[in-house]
PDB file of N, CA and C in Angstrom:
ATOM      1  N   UNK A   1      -3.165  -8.364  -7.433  1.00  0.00           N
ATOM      2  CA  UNK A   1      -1.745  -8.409  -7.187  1.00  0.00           C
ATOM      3  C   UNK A   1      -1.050  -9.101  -8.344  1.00  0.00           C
ATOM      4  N   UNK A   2       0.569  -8.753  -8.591  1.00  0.00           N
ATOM      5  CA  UNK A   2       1.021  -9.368  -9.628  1.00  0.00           C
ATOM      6  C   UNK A   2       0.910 -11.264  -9.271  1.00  0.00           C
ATOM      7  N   UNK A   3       1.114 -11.582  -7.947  1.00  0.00           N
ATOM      8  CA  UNK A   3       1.235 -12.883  -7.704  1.00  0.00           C
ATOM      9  C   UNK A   3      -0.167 -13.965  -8.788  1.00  0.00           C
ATOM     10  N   UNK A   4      -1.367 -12.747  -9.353  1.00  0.00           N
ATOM     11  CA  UNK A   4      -2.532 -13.867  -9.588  1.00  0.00           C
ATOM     12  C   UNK A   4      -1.952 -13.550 -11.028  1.00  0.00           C
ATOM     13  N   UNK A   5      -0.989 -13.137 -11.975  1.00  0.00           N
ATOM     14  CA  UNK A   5      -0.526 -13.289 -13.260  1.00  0.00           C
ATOM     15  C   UNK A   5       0.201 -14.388 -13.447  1.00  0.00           C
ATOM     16  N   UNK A   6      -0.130 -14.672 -14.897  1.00  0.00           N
ATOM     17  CA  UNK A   6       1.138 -15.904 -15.308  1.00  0.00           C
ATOM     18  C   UNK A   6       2.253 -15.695 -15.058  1.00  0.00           C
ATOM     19  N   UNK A   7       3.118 -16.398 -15.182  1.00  0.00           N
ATOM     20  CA  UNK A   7       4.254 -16.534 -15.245  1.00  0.00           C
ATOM     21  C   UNK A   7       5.132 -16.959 -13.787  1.00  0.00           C
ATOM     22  N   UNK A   8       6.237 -17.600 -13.770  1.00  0.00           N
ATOM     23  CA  UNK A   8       7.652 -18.237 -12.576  1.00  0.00           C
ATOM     24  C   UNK A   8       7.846 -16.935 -12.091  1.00  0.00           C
ATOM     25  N   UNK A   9       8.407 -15.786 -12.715  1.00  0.00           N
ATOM     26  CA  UNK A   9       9.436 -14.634 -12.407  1.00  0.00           C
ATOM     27  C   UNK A   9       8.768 -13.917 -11.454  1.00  0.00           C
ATOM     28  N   UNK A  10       9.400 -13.452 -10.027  1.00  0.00           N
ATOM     29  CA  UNK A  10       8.679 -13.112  -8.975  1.00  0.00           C
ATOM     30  C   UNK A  10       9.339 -11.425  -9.667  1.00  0.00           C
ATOM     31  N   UNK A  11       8.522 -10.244  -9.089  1.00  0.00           N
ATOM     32  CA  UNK A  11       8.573  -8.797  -9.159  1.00  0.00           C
ATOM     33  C   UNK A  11       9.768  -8.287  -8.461  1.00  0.00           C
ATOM     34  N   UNK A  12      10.753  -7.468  -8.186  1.00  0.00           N
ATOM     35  CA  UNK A  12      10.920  -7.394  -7.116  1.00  0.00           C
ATOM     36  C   UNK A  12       9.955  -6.469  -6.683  1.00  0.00           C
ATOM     37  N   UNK A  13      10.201  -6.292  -5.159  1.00  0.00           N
ATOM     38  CA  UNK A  13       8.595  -5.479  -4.021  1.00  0.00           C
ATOM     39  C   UNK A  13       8.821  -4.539  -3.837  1.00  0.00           C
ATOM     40  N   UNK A  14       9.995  -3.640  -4.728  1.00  0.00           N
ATOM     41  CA  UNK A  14       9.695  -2.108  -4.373  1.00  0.00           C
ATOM     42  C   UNK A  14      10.989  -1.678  -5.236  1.00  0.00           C
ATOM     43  N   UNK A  15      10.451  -0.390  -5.715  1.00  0.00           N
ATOM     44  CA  UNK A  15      11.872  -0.190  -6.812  1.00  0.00           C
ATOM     45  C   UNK A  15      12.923   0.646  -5.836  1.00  0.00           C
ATOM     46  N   UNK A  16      12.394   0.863  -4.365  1.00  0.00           N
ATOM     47  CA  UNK A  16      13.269   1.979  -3.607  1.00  0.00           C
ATOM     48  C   UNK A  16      13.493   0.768  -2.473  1.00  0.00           C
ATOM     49  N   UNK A  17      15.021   1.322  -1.538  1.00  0.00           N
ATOM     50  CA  UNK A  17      15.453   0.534  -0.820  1.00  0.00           C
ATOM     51  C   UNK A  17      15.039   0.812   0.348  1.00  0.00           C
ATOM     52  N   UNK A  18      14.212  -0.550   0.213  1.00  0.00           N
ATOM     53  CA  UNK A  18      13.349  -0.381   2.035  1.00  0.00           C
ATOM     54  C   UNK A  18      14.073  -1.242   3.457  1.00  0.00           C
ATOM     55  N   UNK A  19      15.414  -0.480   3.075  1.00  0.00           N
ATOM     56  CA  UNK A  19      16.362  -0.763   4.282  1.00  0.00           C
ATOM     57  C   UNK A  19      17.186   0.735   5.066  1.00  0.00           C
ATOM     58  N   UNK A  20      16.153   1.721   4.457  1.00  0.00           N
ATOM     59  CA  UNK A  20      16.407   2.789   4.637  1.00  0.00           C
ATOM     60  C   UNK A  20      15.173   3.758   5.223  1.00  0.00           C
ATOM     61  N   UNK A  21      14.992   4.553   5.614  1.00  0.00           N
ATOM     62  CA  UNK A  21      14.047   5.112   6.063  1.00  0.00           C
ATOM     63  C   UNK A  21      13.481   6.161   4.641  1.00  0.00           C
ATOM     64  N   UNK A  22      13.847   6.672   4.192  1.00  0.00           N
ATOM     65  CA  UNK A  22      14.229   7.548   3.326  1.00  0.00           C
ATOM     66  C   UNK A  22      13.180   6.415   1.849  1.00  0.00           C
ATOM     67  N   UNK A  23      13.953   5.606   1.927  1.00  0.00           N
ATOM     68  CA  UNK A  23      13.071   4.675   1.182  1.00  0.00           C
ATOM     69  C   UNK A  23      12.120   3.963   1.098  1.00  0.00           C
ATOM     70  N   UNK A  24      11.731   3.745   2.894  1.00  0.00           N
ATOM     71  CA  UNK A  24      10.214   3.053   3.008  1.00  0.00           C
ATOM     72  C   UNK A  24       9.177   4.743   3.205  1.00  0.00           C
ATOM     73  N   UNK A  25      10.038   6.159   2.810  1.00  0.00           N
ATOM     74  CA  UNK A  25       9.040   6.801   2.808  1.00  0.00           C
ATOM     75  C   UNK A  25       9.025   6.668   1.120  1.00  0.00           C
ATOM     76  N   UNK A  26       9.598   6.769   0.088  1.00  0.00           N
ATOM     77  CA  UNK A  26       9.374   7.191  -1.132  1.00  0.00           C
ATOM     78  C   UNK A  26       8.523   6.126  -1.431  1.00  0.00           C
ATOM     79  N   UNK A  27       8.315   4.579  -0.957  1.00  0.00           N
ATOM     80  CA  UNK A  27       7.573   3.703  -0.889  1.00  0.00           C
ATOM     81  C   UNK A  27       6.653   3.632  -0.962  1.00  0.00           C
ATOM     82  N   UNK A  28       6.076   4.237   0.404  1.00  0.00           N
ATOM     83  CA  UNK A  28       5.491   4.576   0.906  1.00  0.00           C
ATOM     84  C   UNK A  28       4.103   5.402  -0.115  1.00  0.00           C
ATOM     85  N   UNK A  29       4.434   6.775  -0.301  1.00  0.00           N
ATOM     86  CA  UNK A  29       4.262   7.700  -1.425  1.00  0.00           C
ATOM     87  C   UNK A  29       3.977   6.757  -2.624  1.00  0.00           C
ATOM     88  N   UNK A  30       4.761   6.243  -3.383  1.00  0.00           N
ATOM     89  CA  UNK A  30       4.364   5.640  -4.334  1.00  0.00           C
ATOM     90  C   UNK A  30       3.211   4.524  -4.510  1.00  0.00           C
ATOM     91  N   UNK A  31       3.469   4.165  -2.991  1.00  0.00           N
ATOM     92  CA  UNK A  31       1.598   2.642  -3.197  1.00  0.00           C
ATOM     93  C   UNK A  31       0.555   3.732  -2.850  1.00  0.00           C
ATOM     94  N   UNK A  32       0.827   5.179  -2.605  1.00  0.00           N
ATOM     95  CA  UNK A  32      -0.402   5.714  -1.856  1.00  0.00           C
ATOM     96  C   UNK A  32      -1.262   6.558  -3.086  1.00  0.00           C
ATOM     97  N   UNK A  33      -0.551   6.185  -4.217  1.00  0.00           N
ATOM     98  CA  UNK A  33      -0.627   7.820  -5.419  1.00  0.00           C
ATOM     99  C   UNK A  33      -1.990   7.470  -5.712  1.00  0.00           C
ATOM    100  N   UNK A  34      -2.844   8.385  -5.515  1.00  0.00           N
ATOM    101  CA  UNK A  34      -3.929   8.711  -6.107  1.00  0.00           C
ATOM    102  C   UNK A  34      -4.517   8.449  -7.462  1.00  0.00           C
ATOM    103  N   UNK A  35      -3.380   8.839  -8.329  1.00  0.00           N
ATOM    104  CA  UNK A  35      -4.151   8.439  -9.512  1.00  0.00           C
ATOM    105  C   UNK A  35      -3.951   7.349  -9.988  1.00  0.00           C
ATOM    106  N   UNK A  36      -3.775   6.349  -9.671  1.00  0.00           N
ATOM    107  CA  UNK A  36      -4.100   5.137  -9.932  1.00  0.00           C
ATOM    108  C   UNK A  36      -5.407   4.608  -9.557  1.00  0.00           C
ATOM    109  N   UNK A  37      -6.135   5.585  -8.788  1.00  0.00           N
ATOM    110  CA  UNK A  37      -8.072   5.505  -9.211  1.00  0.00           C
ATOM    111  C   UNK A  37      -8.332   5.911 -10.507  1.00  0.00           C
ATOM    112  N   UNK A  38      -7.697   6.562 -11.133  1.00  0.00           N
ATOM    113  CA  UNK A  38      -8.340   7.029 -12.460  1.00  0.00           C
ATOM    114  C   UNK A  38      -7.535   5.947 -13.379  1.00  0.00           C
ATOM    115  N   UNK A  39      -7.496   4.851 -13.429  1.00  0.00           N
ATOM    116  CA  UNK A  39      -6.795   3.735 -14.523  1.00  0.00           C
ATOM    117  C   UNK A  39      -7.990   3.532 -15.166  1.00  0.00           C
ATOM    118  N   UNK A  40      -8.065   3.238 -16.322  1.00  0.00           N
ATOM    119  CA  UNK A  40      -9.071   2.916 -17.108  1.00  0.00           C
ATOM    120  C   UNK A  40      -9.153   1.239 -17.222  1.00  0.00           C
ATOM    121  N   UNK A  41      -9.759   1.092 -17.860  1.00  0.00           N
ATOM    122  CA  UNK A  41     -10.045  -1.001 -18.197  1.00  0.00           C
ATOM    123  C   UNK A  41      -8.837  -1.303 -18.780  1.00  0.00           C
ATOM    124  N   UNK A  42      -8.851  -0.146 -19.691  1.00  0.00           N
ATOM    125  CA  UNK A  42      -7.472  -0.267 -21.058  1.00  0.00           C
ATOM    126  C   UNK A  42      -5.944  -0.262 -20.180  1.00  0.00           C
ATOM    127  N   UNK A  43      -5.927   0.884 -19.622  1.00  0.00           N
ATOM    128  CA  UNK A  43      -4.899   0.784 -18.715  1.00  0.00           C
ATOM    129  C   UNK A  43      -4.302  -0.447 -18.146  1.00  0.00           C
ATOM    130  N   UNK A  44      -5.560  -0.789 -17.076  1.00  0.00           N
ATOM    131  CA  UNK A  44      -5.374  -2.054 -16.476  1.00  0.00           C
ATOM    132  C   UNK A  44      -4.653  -3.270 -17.299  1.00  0.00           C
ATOM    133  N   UNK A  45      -5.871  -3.559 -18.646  1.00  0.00           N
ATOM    134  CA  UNK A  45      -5.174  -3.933 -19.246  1.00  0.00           C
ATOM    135  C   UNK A  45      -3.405  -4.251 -19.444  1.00  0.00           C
ATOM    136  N   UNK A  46      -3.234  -3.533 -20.068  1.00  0.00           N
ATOM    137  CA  UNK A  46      -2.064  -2.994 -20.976  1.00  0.00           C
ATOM    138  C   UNK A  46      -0.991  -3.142 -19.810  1.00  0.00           C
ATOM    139  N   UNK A  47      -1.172  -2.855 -18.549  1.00  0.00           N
ATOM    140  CA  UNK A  47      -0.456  -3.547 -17.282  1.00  0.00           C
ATOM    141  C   UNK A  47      -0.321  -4.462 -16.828  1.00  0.00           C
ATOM    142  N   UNK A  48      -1.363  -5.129 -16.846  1.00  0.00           N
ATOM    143  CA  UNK A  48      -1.194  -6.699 -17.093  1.00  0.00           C
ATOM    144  C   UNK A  48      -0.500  -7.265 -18.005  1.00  0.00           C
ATOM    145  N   UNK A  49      -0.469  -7.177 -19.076  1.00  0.00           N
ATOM    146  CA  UNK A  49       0.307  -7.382 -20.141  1.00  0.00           C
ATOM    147  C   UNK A  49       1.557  -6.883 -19.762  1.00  0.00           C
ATOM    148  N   UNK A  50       2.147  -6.414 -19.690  1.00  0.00           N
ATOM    149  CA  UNK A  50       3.802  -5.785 -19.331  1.00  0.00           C
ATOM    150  C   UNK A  50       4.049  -6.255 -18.175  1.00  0.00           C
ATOM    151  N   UNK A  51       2.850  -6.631 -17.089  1.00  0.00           N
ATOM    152  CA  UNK A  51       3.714  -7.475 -16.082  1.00  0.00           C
ATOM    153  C   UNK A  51       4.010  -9.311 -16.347  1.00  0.00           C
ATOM    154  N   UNK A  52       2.763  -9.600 -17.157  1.00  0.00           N
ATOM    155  CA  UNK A  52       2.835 -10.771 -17.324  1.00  0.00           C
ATOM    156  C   UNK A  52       3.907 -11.271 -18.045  1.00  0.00           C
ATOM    157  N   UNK A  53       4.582 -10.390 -18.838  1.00  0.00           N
ATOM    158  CA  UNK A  53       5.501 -10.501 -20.016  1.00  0.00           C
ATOM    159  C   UNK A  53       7.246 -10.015 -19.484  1.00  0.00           C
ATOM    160  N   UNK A  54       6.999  -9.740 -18.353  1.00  0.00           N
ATOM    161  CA  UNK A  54       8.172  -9.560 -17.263  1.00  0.00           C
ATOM    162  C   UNK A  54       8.238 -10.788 -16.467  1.00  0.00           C
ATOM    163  N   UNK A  55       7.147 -11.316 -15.904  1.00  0.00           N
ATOM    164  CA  UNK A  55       7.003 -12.985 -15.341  1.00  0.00           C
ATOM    165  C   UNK A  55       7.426 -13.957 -16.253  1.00  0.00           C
ATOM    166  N   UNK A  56       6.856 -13.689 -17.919  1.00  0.00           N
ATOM    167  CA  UNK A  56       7.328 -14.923 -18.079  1.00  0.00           C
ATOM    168  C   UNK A  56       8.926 -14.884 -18.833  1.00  0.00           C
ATOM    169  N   UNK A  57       9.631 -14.004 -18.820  1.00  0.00           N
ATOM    170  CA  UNK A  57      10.989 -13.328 -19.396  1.00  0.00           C
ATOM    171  C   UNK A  57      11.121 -12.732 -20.548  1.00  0.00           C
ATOM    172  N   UNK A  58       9.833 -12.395 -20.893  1.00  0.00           N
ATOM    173  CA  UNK A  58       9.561 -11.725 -22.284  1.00  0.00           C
ATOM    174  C   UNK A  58      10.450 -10.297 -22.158  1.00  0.00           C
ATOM    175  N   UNK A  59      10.277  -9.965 -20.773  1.00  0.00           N
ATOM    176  CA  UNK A  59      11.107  -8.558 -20.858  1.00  0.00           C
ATOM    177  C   UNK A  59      12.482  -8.621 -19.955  1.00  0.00           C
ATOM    178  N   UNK A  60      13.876  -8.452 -19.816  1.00  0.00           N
ATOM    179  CA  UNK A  60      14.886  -8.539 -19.588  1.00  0.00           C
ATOM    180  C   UNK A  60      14.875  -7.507 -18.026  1.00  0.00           C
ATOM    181  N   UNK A  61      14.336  -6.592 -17.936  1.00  0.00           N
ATOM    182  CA  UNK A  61      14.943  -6.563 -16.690  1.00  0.00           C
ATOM    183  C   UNK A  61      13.434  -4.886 -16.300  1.00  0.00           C
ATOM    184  N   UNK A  62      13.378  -4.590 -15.385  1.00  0.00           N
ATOM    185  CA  UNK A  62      12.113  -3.549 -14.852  1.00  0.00           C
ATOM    186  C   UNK A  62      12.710  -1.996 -15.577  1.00  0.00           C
ATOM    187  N   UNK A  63      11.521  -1.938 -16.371  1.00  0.00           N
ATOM    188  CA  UNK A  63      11.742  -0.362 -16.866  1.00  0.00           C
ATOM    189  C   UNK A  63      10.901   0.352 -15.707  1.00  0.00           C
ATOM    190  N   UNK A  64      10.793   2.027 -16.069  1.00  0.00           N
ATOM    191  CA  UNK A  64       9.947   2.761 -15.459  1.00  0.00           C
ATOM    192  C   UNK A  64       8.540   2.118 -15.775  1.00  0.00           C
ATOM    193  N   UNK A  65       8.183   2.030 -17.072  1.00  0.00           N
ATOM    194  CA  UNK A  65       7.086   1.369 -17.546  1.00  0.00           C
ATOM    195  C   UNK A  65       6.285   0.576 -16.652  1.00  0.00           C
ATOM    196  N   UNK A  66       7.259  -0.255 -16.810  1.00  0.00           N
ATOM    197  CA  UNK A  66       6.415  -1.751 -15.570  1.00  0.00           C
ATOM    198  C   UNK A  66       6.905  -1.571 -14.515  1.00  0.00           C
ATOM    199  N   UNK A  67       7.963  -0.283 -13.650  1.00  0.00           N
ATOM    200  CA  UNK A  67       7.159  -0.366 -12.408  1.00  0.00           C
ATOM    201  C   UNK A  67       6.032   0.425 -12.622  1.00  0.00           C
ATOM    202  N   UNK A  68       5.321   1.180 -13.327  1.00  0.00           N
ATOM    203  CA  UNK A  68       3.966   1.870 -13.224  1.00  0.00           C
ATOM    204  C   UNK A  68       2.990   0.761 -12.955  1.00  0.00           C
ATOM    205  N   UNK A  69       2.989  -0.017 -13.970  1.00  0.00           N
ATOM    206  CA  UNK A  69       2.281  -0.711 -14.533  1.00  0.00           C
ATOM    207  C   UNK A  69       2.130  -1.577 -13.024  1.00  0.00           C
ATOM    208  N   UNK A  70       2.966  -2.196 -12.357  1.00  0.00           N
ATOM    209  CA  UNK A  70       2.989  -3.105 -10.973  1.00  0.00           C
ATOM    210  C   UNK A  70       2.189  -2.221 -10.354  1.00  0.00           C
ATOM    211  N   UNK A  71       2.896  -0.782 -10.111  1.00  0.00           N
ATOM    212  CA  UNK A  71       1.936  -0.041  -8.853  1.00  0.00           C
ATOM    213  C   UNK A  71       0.585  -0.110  -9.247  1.00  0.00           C
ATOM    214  N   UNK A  72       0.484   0.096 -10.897  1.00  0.00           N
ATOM    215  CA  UNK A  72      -1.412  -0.122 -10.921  1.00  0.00           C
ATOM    216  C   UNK A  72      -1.767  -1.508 -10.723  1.00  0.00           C
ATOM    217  N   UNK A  73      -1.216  -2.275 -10.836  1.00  0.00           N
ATOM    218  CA  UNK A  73      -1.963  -3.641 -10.595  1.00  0.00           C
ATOM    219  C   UNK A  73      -1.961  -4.084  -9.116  1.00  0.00           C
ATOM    220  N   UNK A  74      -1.166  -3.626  -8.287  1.00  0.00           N
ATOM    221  CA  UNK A  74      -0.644  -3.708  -6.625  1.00  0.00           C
ATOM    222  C   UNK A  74      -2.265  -2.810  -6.075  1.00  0.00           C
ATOM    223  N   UNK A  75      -2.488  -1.963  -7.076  1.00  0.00           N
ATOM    224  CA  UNK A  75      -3.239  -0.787  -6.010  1.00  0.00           C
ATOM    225  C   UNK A  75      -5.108  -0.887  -6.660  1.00  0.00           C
ATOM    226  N   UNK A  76      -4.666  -2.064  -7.747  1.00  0.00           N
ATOM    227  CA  UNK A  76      -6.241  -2.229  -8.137  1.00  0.00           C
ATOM    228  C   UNK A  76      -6.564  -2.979  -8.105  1.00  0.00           C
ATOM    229  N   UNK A  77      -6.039  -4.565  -7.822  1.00  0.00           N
ATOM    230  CA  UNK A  77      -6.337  -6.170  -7.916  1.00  0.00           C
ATOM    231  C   UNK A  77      -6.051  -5.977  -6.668  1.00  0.00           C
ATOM    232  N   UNK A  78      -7.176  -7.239  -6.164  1.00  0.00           N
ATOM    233  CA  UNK A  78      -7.495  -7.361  -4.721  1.00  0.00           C
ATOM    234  C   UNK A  78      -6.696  -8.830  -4.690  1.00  0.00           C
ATOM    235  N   UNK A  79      -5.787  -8.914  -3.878  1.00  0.00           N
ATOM    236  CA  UNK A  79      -4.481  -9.992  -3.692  1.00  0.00           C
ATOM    237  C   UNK A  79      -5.388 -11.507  -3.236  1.00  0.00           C
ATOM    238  N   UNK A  80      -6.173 -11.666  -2.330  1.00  0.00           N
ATOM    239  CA  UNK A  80      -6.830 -12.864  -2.698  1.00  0.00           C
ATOM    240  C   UNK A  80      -7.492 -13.150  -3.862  1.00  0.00           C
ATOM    241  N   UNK A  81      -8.828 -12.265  -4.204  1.00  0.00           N
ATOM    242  CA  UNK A  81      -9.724 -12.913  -5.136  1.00  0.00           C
ATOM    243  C   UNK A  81      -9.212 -12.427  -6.584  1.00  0.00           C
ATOM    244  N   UNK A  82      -8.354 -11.269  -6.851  1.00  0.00           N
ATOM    245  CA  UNK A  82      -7.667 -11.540  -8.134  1.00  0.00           C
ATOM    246  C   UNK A  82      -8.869  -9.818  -9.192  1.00  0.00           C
ATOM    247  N   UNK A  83      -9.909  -9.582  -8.451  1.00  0.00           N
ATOM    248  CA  UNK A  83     -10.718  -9.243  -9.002  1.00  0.00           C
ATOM    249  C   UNK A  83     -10.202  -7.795  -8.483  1.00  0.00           C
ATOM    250  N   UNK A  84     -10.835  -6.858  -9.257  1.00  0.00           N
ATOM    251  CA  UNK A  84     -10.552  -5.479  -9.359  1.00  0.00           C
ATOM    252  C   UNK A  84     -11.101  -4.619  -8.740  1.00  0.00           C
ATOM    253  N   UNK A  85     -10.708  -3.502  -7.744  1.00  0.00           N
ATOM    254  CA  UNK A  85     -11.266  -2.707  -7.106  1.00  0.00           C
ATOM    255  C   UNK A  85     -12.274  -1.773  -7.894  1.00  0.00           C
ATOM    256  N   UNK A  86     -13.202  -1.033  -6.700  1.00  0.00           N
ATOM    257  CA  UNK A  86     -13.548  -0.320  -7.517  1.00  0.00           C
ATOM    258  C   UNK A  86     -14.052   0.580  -8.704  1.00  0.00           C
ATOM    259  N   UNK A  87     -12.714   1.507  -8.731  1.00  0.00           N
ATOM    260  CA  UNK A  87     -12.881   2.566  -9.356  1.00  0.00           C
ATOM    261  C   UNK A  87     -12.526   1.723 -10.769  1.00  0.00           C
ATOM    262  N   UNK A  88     -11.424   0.703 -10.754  1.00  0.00           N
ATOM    263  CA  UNK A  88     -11.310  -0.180 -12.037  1.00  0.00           C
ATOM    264  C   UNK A  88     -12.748  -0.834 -12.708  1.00  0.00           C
ATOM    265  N   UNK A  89     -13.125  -1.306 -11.746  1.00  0.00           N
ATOM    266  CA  UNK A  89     -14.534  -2.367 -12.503  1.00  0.00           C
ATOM    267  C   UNK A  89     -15.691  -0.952 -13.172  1.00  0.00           C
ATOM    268  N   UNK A  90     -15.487   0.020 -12.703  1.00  0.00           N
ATOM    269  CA  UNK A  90     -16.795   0.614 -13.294  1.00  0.00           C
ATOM    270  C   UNK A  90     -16.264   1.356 -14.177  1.00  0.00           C
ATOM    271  N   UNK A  91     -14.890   1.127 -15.174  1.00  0.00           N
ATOM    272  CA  UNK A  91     -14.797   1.996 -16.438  1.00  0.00           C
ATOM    273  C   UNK A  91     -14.909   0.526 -17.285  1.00  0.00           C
TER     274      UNK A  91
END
């Protein structure tokens, strides 16, 4: 999860408005996407980096970029132990 990266600056938790129905489905859809099993090490990487650098104000405000980059780290870091699912650890 982004919470085990450096940095103060909290994420916000969803780029769609989940005060809507309409939006906890596009939500929805988006934590469920599939290919975020196929992220590579590098990937992972390189997401970490763009989120960490959004935490610590290196970056001004959420591109498309780093929300990708969140959904891969939301859908491959395991929120207690910090460590990587999966399909991540074996590339």
């Amino acid at each position: 999860m982004t919470s085990s990266l450096p940095g103060n600056r909290d994420l916000p938790v969803s780029q769609f408005d989940l005060s809507t129905y309409w939006g906890r489905v596009q939500h929805s859809a988006n934590i469920s996407d599939p290919r975020t099993l196929l992220t590579s090490s590098a990937g992972l990487e390189n997401a970490k980096k763009l989120v960490t650098a959004y935490k610590t104000g290196k970056m001004p405000e959420m591109t498309p970029e780093l929300w990708n980059a969140k959904k891969i780290i939301d859908s491959t870091i395991h929120p207690g132990t910090a460590i990587g699912a999966f399909g991540a650890i074996t590339r």
